[in-house]
Each structure stands twice: as C-alpha cells, then as structure tokens.
C-alpha atoms as a PDB file:
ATOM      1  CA  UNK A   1     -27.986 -10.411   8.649  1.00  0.00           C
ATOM      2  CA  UNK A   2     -28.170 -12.726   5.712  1.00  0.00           C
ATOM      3  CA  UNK A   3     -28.724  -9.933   2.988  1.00  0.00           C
ATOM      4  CA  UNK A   4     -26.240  -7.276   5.147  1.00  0.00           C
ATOM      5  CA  UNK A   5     -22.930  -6.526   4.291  1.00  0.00           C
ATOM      6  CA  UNK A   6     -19.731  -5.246   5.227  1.00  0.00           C
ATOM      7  CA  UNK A   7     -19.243  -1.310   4.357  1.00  0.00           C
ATOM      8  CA  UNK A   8     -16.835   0.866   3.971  1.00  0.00           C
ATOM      9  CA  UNK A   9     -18.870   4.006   3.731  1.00  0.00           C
ATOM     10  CA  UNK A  10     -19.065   5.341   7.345  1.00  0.00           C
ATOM     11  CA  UNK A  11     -14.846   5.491   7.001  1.00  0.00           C
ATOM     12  CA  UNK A  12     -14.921   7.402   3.349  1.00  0.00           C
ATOM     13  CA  UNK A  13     -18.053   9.413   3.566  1.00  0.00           C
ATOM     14  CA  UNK A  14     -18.583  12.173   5.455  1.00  0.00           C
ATOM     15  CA  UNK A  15     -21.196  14.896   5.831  1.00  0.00           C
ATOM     16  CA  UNK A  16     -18.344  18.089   5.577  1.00  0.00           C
ATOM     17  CA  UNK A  17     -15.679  16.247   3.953  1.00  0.00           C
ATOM     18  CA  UNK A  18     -12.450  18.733   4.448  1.00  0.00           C
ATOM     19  CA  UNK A  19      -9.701  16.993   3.704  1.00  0.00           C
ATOM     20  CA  UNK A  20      -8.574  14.147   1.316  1.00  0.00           C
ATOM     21  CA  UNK A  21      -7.370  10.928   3.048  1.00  0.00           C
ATOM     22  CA  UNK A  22      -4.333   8.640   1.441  1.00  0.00           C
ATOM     23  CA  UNK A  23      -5.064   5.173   1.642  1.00  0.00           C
ATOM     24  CA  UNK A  24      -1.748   2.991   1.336  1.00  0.00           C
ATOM     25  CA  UNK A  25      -2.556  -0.422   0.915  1.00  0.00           C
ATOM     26  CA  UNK A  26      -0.234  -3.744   0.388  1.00  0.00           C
ATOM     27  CA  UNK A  27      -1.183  -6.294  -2.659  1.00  0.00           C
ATOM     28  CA  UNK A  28      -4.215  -7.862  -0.868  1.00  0.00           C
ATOM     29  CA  UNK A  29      -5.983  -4.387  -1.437  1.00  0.00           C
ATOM     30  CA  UNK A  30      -4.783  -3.218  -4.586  1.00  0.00           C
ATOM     31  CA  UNK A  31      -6.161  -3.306  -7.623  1.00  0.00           C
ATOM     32  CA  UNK A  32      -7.717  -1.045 -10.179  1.00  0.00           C
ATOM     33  CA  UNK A  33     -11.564  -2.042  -9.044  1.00  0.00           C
ATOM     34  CA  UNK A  34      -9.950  -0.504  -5.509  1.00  0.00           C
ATOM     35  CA  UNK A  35      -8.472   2.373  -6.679  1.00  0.00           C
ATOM     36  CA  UNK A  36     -11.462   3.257  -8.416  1.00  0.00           C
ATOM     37  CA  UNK A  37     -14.029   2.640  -5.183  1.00  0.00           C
ATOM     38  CA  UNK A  38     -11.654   4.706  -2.922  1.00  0.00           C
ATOM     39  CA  UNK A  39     -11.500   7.589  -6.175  1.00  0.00           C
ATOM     40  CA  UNK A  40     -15.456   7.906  -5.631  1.00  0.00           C
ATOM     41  CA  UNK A  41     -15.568   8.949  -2.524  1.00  0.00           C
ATOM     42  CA  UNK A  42     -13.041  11.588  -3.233  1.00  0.00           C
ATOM     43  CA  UNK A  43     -10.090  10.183  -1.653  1.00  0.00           C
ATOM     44  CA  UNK A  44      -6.689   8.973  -2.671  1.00  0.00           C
ATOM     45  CA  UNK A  45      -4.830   5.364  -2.446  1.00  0.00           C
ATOM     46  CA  UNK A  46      -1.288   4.436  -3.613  1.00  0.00           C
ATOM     47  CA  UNK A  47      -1.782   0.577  -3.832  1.00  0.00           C
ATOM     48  CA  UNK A  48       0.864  -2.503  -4.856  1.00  0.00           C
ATOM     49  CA  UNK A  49      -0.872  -4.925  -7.702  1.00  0.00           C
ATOM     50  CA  UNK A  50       0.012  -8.614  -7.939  1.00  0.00           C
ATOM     51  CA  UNK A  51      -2.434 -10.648  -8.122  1.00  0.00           C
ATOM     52  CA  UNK A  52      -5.560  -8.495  -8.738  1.00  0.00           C
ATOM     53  CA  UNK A  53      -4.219  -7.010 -11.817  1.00  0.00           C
ATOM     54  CA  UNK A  54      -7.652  -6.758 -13.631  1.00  0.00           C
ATOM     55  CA  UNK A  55      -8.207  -4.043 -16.123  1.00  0.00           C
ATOM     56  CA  UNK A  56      -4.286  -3.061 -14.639  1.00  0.00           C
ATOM     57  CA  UNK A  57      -1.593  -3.156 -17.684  1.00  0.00           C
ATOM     58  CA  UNK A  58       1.180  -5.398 -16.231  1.00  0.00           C
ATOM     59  CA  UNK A  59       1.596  -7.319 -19.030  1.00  0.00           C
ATOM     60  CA  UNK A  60       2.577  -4.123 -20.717  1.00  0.00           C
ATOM     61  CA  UNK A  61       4.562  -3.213 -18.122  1.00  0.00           C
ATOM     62  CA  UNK A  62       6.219  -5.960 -17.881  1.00  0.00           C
ATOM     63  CA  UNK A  63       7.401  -6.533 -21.226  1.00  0.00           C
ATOM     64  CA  UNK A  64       8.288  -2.687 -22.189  1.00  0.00           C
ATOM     65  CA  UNK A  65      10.509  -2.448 -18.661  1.00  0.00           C
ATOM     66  CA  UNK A  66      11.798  -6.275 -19.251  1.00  0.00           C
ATOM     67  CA  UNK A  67      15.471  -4.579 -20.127  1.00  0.00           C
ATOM     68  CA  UNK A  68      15.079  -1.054 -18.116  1.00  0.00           C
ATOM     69  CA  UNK A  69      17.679  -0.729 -15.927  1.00  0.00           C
ATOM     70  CA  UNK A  70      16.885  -0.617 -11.862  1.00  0.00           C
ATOM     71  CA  UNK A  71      16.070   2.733 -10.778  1.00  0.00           C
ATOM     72  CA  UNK A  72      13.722   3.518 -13.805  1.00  0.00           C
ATOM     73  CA  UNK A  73       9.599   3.611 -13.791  1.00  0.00           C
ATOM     74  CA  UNK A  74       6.920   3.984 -16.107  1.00  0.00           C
ATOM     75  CA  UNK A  75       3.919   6.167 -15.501  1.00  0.00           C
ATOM     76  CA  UNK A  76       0.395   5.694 -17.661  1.00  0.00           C
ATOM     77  CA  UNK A  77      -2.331   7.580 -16.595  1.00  0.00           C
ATOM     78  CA  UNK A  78      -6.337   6.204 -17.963  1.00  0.00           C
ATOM     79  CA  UNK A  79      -9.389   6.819 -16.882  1.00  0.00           C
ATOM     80  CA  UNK A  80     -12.516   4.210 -16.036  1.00  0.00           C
ATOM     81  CA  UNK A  81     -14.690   3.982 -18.108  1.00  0.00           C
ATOM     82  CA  UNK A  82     -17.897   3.222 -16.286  1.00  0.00           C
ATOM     83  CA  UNK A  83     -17.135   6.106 -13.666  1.00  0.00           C
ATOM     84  CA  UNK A  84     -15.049   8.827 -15.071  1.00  0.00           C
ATOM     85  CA  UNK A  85     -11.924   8.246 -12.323  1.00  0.00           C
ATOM     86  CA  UNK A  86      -8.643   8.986 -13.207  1.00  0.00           C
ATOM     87  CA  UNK A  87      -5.795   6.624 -12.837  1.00  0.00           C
ATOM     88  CA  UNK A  88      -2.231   6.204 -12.283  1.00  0.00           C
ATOM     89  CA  UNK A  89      -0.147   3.131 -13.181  1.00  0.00           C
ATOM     90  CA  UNK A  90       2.876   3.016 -12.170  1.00  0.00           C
ATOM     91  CA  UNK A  91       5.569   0.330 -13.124  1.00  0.00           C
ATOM     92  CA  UNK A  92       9.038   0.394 -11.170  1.00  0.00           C
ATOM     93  CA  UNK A  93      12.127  -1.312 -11.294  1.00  0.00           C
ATOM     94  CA  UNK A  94      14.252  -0.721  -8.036  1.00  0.00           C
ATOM     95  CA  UNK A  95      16.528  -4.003  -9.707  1.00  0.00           C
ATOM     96  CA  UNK A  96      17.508  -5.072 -13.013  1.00  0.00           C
ATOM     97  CA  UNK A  97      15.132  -8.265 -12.778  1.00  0.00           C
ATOM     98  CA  UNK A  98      11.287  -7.170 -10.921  1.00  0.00           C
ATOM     99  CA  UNK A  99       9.303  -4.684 -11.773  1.00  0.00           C
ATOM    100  CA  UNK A 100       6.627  -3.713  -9.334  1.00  0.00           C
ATOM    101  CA  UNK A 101       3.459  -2.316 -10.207  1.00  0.00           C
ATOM    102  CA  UNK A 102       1.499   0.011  -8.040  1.00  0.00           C
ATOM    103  CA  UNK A 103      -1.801   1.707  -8.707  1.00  0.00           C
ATOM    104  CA  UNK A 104      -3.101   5.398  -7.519  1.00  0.00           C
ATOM    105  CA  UNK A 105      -5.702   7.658  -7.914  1.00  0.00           C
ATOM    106  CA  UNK A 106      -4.785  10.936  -9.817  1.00  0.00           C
ATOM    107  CA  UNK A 107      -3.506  13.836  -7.526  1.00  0.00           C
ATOM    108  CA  UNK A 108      -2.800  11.259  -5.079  1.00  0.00           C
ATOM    109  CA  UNK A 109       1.159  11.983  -5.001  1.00  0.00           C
ATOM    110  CA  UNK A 110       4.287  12.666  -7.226  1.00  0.00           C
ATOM    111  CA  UNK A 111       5.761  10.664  -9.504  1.00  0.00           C
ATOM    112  CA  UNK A 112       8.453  12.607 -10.049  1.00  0.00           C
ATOM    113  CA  UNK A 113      12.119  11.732  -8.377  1.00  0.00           C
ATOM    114  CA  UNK A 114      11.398  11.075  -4.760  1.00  0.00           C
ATOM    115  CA  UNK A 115      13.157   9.395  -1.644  1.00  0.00           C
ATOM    116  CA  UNK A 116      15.511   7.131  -3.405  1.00  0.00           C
ATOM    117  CA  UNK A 117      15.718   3.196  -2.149  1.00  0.00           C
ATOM    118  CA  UNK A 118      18.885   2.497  -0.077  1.00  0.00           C
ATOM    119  CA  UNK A 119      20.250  -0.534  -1.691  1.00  0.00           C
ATOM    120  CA  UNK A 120      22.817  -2.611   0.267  1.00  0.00           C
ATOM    121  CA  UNK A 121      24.944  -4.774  -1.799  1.00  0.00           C
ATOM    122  CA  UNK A 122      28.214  -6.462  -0.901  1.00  0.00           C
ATOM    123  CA  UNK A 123      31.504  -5.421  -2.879  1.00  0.00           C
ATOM    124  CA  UNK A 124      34.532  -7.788  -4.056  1.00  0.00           C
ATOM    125  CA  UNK A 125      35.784  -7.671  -0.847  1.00  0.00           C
ATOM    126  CA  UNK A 126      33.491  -8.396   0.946  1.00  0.00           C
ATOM    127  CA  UNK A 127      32.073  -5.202   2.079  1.00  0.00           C
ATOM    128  CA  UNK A 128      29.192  -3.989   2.614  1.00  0.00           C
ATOM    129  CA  UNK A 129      27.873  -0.839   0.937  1.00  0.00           C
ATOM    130  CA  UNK A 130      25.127   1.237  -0.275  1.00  0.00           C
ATOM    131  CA  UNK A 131      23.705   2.538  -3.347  1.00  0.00           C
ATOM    132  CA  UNK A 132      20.809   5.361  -3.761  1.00  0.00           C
ATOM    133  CA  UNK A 133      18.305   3.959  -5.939  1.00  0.00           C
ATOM    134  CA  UNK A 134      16.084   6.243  -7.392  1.00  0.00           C
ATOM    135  CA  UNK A 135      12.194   6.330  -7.482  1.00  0.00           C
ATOM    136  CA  UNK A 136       8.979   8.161  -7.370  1.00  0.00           C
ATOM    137  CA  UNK A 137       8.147  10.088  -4.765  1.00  0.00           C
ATOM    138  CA  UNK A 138       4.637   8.625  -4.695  1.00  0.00           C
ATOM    139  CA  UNK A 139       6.343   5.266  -4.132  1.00  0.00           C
ATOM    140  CA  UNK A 140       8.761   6.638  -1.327  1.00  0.00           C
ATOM    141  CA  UNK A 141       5.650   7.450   0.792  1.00  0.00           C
ATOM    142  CA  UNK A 142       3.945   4.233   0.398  1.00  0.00           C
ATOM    143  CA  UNK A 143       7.089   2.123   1.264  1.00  0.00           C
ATOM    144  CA  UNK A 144       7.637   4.760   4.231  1.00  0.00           C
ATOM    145  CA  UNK A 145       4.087   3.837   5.704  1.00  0.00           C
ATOM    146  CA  UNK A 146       3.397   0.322   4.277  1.00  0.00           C
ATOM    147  CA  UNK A 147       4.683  -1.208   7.370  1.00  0.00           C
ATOM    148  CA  UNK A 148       2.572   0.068   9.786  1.00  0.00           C
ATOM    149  CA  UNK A 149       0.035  -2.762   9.929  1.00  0.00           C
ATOM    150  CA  UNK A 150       3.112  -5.491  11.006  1.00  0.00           C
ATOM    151  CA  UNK A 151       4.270  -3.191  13.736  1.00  0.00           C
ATOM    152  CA  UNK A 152       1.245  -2.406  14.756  1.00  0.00           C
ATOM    153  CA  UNK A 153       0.358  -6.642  15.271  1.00  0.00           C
ATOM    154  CA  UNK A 154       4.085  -6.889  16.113  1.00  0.00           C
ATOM    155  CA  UNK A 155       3.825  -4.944  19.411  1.00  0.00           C
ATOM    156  CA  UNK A 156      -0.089  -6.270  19.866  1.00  0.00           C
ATOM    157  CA  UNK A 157       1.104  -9.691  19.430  1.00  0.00           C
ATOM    158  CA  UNK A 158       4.531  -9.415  20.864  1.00  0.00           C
ATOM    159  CA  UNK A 159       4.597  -6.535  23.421  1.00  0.00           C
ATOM    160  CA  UNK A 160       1.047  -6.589  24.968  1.00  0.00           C
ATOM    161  CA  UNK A 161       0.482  -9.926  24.182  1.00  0.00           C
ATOM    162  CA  UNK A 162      -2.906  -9.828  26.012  1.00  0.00           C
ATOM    163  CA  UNK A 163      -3.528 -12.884  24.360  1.00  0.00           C
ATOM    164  CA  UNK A 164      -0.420 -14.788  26.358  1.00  0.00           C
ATOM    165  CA  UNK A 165      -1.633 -13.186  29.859  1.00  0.00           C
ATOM    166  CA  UNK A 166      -5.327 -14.008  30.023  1.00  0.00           C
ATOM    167  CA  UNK A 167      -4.964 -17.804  28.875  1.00  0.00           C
ATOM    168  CA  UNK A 168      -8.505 -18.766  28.365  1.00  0.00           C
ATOM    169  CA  UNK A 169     -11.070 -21.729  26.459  1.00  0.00           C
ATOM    170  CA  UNK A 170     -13.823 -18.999  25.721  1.00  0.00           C
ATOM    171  CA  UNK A 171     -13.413 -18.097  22.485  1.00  0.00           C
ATOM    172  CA  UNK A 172     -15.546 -14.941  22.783  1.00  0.00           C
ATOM    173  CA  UNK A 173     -12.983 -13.645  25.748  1.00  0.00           C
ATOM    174  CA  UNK A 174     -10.187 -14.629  22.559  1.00  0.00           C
ATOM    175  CA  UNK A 175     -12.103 -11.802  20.494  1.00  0.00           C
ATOM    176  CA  UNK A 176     -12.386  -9.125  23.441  1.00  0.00           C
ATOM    177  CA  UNK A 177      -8.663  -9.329  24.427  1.00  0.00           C
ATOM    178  CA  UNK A 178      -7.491  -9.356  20.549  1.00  0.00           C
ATOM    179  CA  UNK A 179      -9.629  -6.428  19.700  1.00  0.00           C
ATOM    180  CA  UNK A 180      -9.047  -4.665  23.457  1.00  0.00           C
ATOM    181  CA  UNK A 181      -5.010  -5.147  22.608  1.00  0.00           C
ATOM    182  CA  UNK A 182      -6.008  -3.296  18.560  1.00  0.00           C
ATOM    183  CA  UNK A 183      -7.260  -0.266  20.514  1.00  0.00           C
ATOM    184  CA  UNK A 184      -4.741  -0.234  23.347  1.00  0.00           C
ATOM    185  CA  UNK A 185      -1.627  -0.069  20.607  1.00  0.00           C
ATOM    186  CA  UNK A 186      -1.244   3.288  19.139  1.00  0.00           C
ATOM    187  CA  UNK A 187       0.420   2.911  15.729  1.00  0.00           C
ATOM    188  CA  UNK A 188       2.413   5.838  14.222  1.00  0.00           C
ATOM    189  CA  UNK A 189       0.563   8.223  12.199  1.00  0.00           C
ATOM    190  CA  UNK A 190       0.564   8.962   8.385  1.00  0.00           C
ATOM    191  CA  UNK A 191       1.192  12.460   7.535  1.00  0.00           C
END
C-alpha cells in the first residue's frame, strides 16, 4: 500500500449518474481546491472557509462587509482557471462584527433571501426575545443539515455507546464496535 491512496471516486462517480448530490461540509472540508474537486465530478457542495481560504477572497470580503450591517451578504461568482468550474463566494454577516464565508459550486442553491436566522437576544428588561435575521437560502440549507455529523456521533457515542458495553484491551475489537455502532445509527437524511 505504500504508493495507494485514499479515493473519493467510487462515492462521486458513477456509471449512469442521474442525479446531482449536495455535499455540505463544515470548515475542515471547505475550501476552493474542494469545491472545485467535488464541481468535476458534476456534483454540488455548499462549504464554510476558515482556514483553507486559498485562491478564496476573504480578505476582500472582509474588508468591503467590515461596516455591513448583520443580515447582509455578498455574492462573487469566478471561475478556475485550470478547470473551467464555476464558483460561488459567498460572504455573510448574520451580526454586526463576523462575517462568514462559505464556498459553492454554481447551481448548487439560491442565494437569494432564504430561511432567515432566529436570533435570540435579551431586552432591557431582561427578556428574552427573537429577531429574524435574514440570509441566503443556500446558507439556510447548509446550517439546516450541518449538524448531522455531531448527532450522528452524539447518539453513536452517547446512546449505543457500544464502546461502554463491550469494555475490551484489543484494539482491533475498538475498531469493529466503533465502525459496527457508524452503521447501526441511522442519521436523518438530506433532502
């Protein structure tokens, strides 16, 4: 195995390819190199940017949105040069203070007004209350789903916690009952 490596391709490619999936994927994922991999195979991705942010214009985003109100996004739209892909960058402020960046391939959702962002805020008093927040609809989805990998380990970890009920030394047994407890929880479909 020393020249083998890790591939994504039986997932992305198939022989009758019918439908288009959406990949949603959290800041360890998401970057423009991503976006553009997942483009190729002729699916979509909405995908957070942090650290990755390669070839990704948050430096421009940050500094054009640095007095934008919360509630207010950016969209630029570029294409890769070495491939042809079409992009989406999308900047968002859901505060006065952070903007968030998030990268997609084209066609891969709206970015017109969406799902707005319940934001829960005390009053003078003391109170609490609630303020609609508005924001792509593109974004609305991938907050919507982006949570499904920590319930997913929540109730394998937590729940079934095969791990806790078959105490054991053998560290190979410690793979089996991890990945036995991945297949046995059923995490909520996308759609």
């Amino acid at each position: 195995y020393k020249n083998s490596r890790l591939s994504l391709l039986p997932f992305f490619k198939t022989t009758q390819q019918t439908t288009k999936r959406l990949l949603i994927g959290d800041s360890w994922f998401g970057s423009v190199k991503t976006a553009v991999m997942v483009a190729e195979y002729g699916h979509h991705c909405v995908m957070a940017v942090k650290t990755a942010h390669a070839r990704f214009p948050q430096k421009y985003l940050n500094e054009k949105m640095k007095d934008f109100p919360g509630g207010t996004w950016i969209v630029l739209e570029g294409t890769c040069g070495r491939t042809g892909q079409k992009l989406v960058a999308i900047g968002y402020k859901y505060n006065s203070k952070k903007v968030l960046h998030f990268v997609t391939t084209h066609g891969a959702g709206s970015t017109t007004k969406g799902k707005p962002y319940k934001m829960k805020y005390n009053d003078q008093y003391g109170n609490v209350c609630y303020r609609d927040v508005p924001r792509p609809a593109i974004i609305s989805r991938n907050f919507e789903h982006s949570n499904c990998v920590d319930v997913h380990n929540q109730m394998r970890q937590s729940h079934l916690a095969l791990e806790e009920c078959w105490v054991t030394t053998n560290g190979w047994f410690w793979i089996f009952t991890t990945l036995l407890g991945m297949g046995l929880v059923v995490s909520p479909r996308i759609t």
